[in-house]
Protein backbone atom coordinates (compact mmCIF):
# COMPACT_ATOMS: atom_id res chain seq x y z
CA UNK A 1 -25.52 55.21 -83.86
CA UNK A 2 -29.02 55.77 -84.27
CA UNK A 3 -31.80 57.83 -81.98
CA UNK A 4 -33.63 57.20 -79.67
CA UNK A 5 -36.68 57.68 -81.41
CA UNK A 6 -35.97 54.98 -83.82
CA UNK A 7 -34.95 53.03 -81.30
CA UNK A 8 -38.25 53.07 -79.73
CA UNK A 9 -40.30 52.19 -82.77
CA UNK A 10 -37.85 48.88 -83.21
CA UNK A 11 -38.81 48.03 -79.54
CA UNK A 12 -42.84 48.63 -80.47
CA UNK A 13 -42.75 46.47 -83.21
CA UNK A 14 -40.83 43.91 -81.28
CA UNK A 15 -42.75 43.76 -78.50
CA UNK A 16 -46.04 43.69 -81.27
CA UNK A 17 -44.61 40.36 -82.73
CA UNK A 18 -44.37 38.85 -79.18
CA UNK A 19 -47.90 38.79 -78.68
CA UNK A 20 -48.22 41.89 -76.90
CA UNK A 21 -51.10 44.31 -77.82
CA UNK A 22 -50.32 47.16 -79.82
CA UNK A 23 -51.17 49.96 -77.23
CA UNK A 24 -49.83 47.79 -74.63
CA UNK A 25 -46.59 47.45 -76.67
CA UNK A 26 -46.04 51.04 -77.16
CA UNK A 27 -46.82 51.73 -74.18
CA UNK A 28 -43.85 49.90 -72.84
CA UNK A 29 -41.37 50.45 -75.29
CA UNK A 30 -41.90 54.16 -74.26
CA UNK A 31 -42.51 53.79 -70.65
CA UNK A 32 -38.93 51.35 -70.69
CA UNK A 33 -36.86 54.29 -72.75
CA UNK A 34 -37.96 56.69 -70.35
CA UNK A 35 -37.07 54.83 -67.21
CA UNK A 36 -33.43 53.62 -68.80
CA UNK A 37 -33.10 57.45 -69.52
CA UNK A 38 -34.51 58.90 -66.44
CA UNK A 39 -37.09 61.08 -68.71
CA UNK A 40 -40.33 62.58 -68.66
CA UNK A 41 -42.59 61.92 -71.50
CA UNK A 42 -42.62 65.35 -72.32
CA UNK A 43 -38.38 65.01 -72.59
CA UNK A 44 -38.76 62.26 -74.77
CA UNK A 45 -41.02 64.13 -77.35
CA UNK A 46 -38.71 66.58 -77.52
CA UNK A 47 -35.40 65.03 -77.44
CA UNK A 48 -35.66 61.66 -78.78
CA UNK A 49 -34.54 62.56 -82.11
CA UNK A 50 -31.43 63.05 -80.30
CA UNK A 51 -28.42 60.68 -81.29
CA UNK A 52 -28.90 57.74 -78.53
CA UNK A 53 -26.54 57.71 -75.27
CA UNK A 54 -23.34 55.42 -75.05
CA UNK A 55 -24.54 52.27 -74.14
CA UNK A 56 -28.42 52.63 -74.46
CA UNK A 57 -28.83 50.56 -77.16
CA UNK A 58 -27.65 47.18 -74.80
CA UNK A 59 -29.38 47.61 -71.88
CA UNK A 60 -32.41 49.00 -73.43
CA UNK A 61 -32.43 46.12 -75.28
CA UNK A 62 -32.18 44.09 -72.47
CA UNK A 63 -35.36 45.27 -70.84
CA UNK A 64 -37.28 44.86 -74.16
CA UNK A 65 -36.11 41.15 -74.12
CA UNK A 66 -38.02 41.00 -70.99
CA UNK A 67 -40.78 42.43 -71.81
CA UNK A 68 -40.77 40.73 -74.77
CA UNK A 69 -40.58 37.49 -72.80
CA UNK A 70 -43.98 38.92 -70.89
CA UNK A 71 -42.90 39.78 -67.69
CA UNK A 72 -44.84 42.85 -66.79
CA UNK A 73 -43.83 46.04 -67.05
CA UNK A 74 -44.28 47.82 -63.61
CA UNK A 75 -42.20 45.04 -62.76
CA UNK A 76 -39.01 45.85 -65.00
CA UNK A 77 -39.25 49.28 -63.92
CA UNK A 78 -40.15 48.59 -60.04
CA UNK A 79 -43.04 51.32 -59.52
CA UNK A 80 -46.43 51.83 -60.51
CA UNK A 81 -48.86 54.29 -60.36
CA UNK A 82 -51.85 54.80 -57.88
CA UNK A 83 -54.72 57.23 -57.03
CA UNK A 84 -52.04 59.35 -58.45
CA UNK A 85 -48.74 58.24 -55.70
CA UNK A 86 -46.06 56.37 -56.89
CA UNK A 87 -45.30 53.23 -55.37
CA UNK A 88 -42.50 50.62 -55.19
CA UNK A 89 -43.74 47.01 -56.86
CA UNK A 90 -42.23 43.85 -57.20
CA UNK A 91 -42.55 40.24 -57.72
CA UNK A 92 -43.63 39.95 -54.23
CA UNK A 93 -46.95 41.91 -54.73
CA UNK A 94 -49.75 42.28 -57.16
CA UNK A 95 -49.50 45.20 -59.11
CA UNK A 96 -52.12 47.60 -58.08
CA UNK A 97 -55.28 48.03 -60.94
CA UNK A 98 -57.08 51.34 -61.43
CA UNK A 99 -60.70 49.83 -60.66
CA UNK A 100 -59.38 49.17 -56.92
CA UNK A 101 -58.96 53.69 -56.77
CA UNK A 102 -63.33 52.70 -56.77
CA UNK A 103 -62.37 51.57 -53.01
CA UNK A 104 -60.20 54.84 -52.22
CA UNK A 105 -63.19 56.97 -53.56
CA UNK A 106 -65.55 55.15 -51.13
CA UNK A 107 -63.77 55.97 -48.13
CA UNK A 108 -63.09 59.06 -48.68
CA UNK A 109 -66.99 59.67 -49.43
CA UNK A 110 -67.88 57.76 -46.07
CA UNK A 111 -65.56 59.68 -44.16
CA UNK A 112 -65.38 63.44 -45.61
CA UNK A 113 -64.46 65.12 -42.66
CA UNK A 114 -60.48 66.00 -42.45
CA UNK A 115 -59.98 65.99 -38.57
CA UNK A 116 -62.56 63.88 -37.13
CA UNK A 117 -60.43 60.61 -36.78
CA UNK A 118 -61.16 57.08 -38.00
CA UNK A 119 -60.21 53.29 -37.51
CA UNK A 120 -59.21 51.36 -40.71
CA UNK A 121 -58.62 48.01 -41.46
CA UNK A 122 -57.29 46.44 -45.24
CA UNK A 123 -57.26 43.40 -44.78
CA UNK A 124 -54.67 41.59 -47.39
CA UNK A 125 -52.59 44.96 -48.35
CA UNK A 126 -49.68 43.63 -50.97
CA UNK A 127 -47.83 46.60 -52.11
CA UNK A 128 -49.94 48.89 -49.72
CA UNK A 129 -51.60 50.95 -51.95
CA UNK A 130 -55.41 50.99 -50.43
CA UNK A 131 -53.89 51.65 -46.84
CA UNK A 132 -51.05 54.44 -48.12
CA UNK A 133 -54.09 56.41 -50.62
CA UNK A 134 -56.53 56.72 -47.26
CA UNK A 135 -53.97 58.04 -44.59
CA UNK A 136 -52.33 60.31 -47.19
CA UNK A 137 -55.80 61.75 -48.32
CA UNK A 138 -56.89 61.39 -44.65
CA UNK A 139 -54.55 62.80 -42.10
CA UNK A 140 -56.71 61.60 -39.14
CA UNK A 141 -57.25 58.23 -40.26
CA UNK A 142 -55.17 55.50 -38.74
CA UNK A 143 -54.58 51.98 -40.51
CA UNK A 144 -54.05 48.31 -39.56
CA UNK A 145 -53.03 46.55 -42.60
CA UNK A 146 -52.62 42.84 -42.75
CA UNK A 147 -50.90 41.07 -45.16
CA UNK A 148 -49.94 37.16 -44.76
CA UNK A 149 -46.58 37.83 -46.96
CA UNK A 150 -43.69 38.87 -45.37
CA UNK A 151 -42.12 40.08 -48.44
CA UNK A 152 -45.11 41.94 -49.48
CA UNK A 153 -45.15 43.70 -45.40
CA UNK A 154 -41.38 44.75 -47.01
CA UNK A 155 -42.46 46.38 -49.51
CA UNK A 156 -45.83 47.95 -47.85
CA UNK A 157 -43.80 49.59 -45.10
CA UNK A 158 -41.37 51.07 -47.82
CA UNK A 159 -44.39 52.63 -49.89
CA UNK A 160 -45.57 53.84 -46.35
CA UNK A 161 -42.45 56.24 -45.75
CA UNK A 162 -41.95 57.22 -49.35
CA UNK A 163 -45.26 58.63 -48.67
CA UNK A 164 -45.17 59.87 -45.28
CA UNK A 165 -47.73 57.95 -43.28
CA UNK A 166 -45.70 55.35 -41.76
CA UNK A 167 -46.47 56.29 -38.25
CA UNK A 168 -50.16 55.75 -38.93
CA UNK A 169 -50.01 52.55 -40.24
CA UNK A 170 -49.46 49.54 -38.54
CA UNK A 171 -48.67 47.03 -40.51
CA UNK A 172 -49.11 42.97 -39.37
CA UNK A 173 -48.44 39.76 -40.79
CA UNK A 174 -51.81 37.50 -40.67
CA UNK A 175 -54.25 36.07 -42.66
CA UNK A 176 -57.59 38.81 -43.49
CA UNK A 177 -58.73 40.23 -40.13
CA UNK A 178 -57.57 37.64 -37.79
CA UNK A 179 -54.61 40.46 -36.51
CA UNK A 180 -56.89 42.72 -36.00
CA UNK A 181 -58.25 43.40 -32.62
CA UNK A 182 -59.89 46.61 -32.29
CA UNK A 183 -63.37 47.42 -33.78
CA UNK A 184 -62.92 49.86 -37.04
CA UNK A 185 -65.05 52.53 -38.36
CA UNK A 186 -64.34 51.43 -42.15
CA UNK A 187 -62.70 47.65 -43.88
CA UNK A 188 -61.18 47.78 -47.36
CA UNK A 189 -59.61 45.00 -49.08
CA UNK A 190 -58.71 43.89 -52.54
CA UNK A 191 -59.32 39.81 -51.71
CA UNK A 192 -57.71 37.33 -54.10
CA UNK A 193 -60.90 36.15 -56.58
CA UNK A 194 -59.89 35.24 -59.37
CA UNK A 195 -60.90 31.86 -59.82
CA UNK A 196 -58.60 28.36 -60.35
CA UNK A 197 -60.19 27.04 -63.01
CA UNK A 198 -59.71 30.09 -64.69
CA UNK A 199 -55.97 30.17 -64.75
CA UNK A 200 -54.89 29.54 -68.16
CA UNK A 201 -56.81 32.09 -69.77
CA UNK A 202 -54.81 34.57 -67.60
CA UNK A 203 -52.53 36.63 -69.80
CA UNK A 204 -49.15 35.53 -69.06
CA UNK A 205 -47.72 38.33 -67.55
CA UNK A 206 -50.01 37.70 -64.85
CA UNK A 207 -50.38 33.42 -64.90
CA UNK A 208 -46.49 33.65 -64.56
CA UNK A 209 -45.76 36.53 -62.77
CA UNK A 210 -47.90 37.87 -60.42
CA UNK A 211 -48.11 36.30 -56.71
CA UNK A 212 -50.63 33.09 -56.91
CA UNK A 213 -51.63 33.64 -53.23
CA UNK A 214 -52.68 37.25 -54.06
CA UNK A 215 -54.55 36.07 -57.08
CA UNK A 216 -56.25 32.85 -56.71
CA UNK A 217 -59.34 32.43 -54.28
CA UNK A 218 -60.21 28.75 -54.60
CA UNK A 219 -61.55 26.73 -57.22
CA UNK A 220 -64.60 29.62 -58.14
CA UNK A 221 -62.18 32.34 -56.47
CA UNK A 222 -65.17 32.97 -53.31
CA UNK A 223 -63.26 31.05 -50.81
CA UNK A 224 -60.63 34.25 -49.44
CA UNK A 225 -64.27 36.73 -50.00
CA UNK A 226 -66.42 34.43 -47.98
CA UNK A 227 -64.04 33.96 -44.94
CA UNK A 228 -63.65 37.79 -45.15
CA UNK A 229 -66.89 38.49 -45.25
CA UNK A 230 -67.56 36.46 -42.42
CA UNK A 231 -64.93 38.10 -40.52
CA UNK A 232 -66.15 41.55 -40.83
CA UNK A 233 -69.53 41.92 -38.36
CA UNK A 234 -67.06 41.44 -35.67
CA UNK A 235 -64.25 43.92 -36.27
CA UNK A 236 -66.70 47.29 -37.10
CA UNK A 237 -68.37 49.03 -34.99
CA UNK A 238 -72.09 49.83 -35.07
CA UNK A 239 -72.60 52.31 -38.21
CA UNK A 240 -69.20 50.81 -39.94
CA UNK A 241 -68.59 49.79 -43.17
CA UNK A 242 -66.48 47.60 -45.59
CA UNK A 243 -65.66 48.21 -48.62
CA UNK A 244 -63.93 45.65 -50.52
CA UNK A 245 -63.02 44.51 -54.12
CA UNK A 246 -64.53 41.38 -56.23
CA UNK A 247 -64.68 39.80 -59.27
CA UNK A 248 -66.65 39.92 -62.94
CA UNK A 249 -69.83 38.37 -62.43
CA UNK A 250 -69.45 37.61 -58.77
CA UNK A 251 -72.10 39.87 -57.99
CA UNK A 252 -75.11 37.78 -56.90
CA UNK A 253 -72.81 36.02 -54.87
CA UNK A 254 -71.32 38.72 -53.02
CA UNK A 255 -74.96 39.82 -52.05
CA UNK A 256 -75.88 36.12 -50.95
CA UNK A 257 -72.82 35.73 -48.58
CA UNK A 258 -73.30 39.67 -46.97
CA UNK A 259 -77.13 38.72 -46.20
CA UNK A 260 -76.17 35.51 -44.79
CA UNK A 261 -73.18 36.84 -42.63
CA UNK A 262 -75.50 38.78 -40.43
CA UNK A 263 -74.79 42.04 -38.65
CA UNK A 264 -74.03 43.85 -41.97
CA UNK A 265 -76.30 44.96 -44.75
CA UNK A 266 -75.32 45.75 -48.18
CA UNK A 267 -75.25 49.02 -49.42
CA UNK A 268 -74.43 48.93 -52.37
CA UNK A 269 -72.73 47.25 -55.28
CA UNK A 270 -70.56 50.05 -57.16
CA UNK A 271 -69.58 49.88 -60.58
CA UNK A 272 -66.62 50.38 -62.66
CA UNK A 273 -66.10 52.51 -65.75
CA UNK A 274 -67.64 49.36 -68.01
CA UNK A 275 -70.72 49.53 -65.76
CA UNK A 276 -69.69 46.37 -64.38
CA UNK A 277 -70.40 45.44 -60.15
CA UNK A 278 -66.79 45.36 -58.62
CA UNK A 279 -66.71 46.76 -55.29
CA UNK A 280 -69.20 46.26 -52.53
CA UNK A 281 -70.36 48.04 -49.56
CA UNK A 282 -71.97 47.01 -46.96
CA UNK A 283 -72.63 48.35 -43.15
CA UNK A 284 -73.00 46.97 -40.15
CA UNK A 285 -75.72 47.21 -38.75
């Protein structure tokens, strides 16, 4: 037998030959070993030089051979974080980024106030996340969240108990904002925009893994933004706002199609930690 420790390192460099960056594969070898094991990292510091468990070696293996293979990670191990919750993730949802917590910070800047309550919309909500992060930072906000998967509304609702703000969201299957009736005080969304054309340069945990329909937004990835865009003067009320996710040098786009769907004015164009344009706000007006 051998210890963990070691066994570790022979899943890093394993995961290094398959192509997968070297953070990235330590990362995972780590992050695997401590979900097989049911360990912290802090446990795994301090025990790993421990001889290895009965059996480890096999199925730890096993989930190296699928990393290995490049199926993502939060995947294997069925969670991932966000805005510091835990939530369930599978095949049936896109795996929740850190630049979309830029969206969570918005609202939560628009509407300060703890008891005055709010309308929300997300329109497209996969896993949940964007919906789940306002109403458990905001008890008096209550959420409509679309979502035009079924399987993806199963897995939405679950994040929604684990977190205790099921009975403030209502979750409906539709396409954007067409299920939603009422006018809102504040929109979020995380729209597919990642273009067609630029499929194969997609690494292929996510060409080959992730859900097309909650990646791919038409041949130059606008088409789901534009019809969502053009969506939004009619479901906020006066003063409202939208704040929504887009891609990498989709900026001068995003302003043309807010100035030319009328009733809402931009606000602003926020910017990730590269100091590059990825979320927009705009108000109606």
């Amino acid at each position: 037998m051998t210890t963990v420790h070691h066994r570790v390192a022979e899943a890093r460099d394993r995961l290094r030959a398959a192509g997968i960056q070297p953070v990235e594969a330590d990362l995972s070898a780590r992050l695997l070993a401590e979900h097989l094991l049911g360990w912290d990292t802090v446990r795994l510091f301090t025990s790993g030089g421990e001889l290895e468990p009965a059996g480890f070696a096999g199925d730890f293996g096993a989930l190296v051979s699928r990393r290995a293979a490049r199926e993502p990670l939060h995947y294997i191990v069925g969670h991932r974080e966000f805005w510091g919750l835990d939530f369930e993730v599978t095949p049936a949802v896109l795996i929740p980024r850190a630049d979309t917590e830029i969206i969570v910070e918005v609202a939560l800047e628009l509407f300060p106030s703890p008891s005055e309550p709010f309308v929300v919309a997300e329109a497209g909500t996969g896993c949940g996340c964007l919906a789940v992060a306002i109403a458990h930072e905001r008890s008096n906000a209550r959420v409509t969240a679309t979502e035009i998967s079924a399987k993806a509304l199963e897995v939405a609702r679950r994040n929604a108990a684990r977190h205790g703000v099921a009975d403030r969201i209502a979750f409906v299957e539709g396409d954007l904002l067409t299920p939603v009736h009422e006018l809102c005080d504040l929109i979020v969304a995380n729209p597919p925009y990642v273009a067609e054309r630029s499929r194969l340069g997609l690494q292929p945990e996510v060409r080959e893994h992730e859900p097309d329909v909650a990646l791919f937004g038409g041949a130059d990835g606008l088409h789901l933004i534009e019809r969502l865009v053009a969506q939004v003067p009619s479901r906020l009320r006066q003063g409202g706002y939208v704040a929504f996710e887009f891609g990498c040098g989709q900026d001068e786009d995003i302003e043309r199609m807010v100035a030319a769907a009328g009733g809402i004015e931009l606000v602003e164009l926020r910017r990730d930690l590269q100091g590059i344009a990825r979320t927009a706000v705009a108000r109606r007006t």
